[in-house]
Protein backbone atom coordinates (compact mmCIF):
# COMPACT_ATOMS: atom_id res chain seq x y z
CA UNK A 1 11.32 -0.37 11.12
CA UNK A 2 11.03 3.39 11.16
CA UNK A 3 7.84 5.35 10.71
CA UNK A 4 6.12 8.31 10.53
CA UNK A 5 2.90 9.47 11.35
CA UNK A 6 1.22 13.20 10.05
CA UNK A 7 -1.80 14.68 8.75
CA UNK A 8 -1.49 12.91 5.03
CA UNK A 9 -3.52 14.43 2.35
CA UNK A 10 -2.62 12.96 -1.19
CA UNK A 11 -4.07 13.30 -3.99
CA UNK A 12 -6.01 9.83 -6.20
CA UNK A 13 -3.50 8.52 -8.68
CA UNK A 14 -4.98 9.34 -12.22
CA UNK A 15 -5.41 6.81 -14.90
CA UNK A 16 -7.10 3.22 -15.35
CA UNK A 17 -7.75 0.88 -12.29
CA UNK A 18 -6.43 4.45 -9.85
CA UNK A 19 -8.12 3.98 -6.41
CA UNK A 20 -7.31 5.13 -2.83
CA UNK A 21 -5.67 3.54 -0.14
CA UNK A 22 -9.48 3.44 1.64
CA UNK A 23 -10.78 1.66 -1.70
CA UNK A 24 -7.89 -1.01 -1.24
CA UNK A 25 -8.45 -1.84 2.28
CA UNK A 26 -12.64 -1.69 1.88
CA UNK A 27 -12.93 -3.16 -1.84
CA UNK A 28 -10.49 -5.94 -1.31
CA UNK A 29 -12.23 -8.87 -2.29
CA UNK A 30 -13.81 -7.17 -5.26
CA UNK A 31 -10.11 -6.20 -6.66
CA UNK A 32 -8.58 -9.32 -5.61
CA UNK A 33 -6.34 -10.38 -8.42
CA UNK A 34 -6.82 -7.10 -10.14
CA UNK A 35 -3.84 -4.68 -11.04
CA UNK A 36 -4.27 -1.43 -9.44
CA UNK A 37 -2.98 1.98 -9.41
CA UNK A 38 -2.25 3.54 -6.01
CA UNK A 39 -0.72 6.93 -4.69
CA UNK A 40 0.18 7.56 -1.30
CA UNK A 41 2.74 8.54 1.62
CA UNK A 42 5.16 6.33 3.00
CA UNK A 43 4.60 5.91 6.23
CA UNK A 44 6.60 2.80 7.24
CA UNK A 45 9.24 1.71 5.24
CA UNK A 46 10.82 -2.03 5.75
CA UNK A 47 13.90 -2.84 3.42
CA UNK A 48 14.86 -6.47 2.41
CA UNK A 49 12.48 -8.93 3.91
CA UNK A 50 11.93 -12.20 2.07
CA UNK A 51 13.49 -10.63 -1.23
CA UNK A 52 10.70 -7.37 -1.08
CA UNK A 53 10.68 -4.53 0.37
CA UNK A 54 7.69 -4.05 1.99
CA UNK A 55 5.90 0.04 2.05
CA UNK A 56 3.01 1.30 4.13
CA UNK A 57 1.42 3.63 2.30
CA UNK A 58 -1.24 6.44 2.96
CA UNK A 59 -3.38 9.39 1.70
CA UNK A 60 -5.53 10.76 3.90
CA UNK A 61 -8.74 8.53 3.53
CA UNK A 62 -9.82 5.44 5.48
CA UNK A 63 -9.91 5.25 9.13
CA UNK A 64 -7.38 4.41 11.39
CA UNK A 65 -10.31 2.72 13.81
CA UNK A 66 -10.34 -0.12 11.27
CA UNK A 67 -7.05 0.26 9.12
CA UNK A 68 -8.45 1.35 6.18
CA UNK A 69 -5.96 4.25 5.85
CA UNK A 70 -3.04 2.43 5.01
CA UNK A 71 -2.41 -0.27 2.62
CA UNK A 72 1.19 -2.35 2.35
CA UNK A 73 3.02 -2.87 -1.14
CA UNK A 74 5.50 -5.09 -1.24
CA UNK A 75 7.88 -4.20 -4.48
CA UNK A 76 11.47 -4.29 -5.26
CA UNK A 77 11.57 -0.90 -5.64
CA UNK A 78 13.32 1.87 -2.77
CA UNK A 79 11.62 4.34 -0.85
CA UNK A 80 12.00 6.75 1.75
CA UNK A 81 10.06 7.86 4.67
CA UNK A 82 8.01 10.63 3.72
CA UNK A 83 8.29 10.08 -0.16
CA UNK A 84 5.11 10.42 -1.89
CA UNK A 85 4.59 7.82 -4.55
CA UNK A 86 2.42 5.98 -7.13
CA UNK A 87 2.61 2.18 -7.88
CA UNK A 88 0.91 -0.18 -9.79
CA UNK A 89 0.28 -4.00 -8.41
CA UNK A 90 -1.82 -6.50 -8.23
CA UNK A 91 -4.09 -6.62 -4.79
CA UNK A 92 -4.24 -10.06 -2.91
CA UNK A 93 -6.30 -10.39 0.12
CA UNK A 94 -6.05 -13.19 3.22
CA UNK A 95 -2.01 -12.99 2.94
CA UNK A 96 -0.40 -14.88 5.34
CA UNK A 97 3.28 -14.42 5.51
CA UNK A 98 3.82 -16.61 8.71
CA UNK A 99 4.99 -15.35 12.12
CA UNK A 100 2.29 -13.25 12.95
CA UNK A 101 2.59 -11.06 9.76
CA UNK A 102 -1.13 -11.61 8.36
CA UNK A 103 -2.59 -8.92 5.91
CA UNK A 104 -6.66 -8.37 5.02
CA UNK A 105 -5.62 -6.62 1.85
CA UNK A 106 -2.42 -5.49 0.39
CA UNK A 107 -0.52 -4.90 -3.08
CA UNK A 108 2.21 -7.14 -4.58
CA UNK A 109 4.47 -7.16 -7.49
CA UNK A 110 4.02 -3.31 -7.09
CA UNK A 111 6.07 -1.35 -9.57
CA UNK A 112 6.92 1.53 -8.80
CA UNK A 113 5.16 4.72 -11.96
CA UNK A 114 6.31 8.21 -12.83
């Protein structure tokens, strides 16, 4: 599960529903169920698990103190470290995947926008 970790400044998506990673991770239960437009670094990039592969992306807001700063998409869609890229999904919160892997917030069903 490689990573990276830099000073990330990205710029907001533009268009409808477009919010920050911060605005994920803070705002989840007001978006829950809502399709969303997010841009952001990938920081952590996991291939093939349970049929997704899952992306850890930031932009420069949030805080790492209390994770708002990076949000996970889970999409069928490729990435690589580094890449800077927009998707739109559909934010869940309370996801429990089993073994540990339990998310606050995150995006699913994420496809991935030119």
């Amino acid at each position: 599960m490689p990573s990276v970790a830099n000073d990330i400044h990205v710029n907001k998506a533009a268009g409808a529903n477009a919010k920050t990673v911060a605005e994920i991770a803070t705002k989840g239960a007001e978006l829950q169920g809502k399709s969303i437009l997010v841009r952001g670094q990938v920081v952590k990039y996991t291939p093939n698990v349970m049929g997704k592969n899952w992306i850890h992306l930031q932009d420069g807001t949030g805080k790492a103190a209390d994770r708002s700063n990076d949000i996970l998409v889970t999409t069928t869609a490729q990435a690589r470290l580094g890449d800077v890229l927009t998707f739109r999904g559909v934010v869940r919160t309370d996801k429990d995947f089993g073994a540990g892997y339990v998310y606050k917030v995150l995006v699913e069903e994420a496809s991935l926008q030119p």
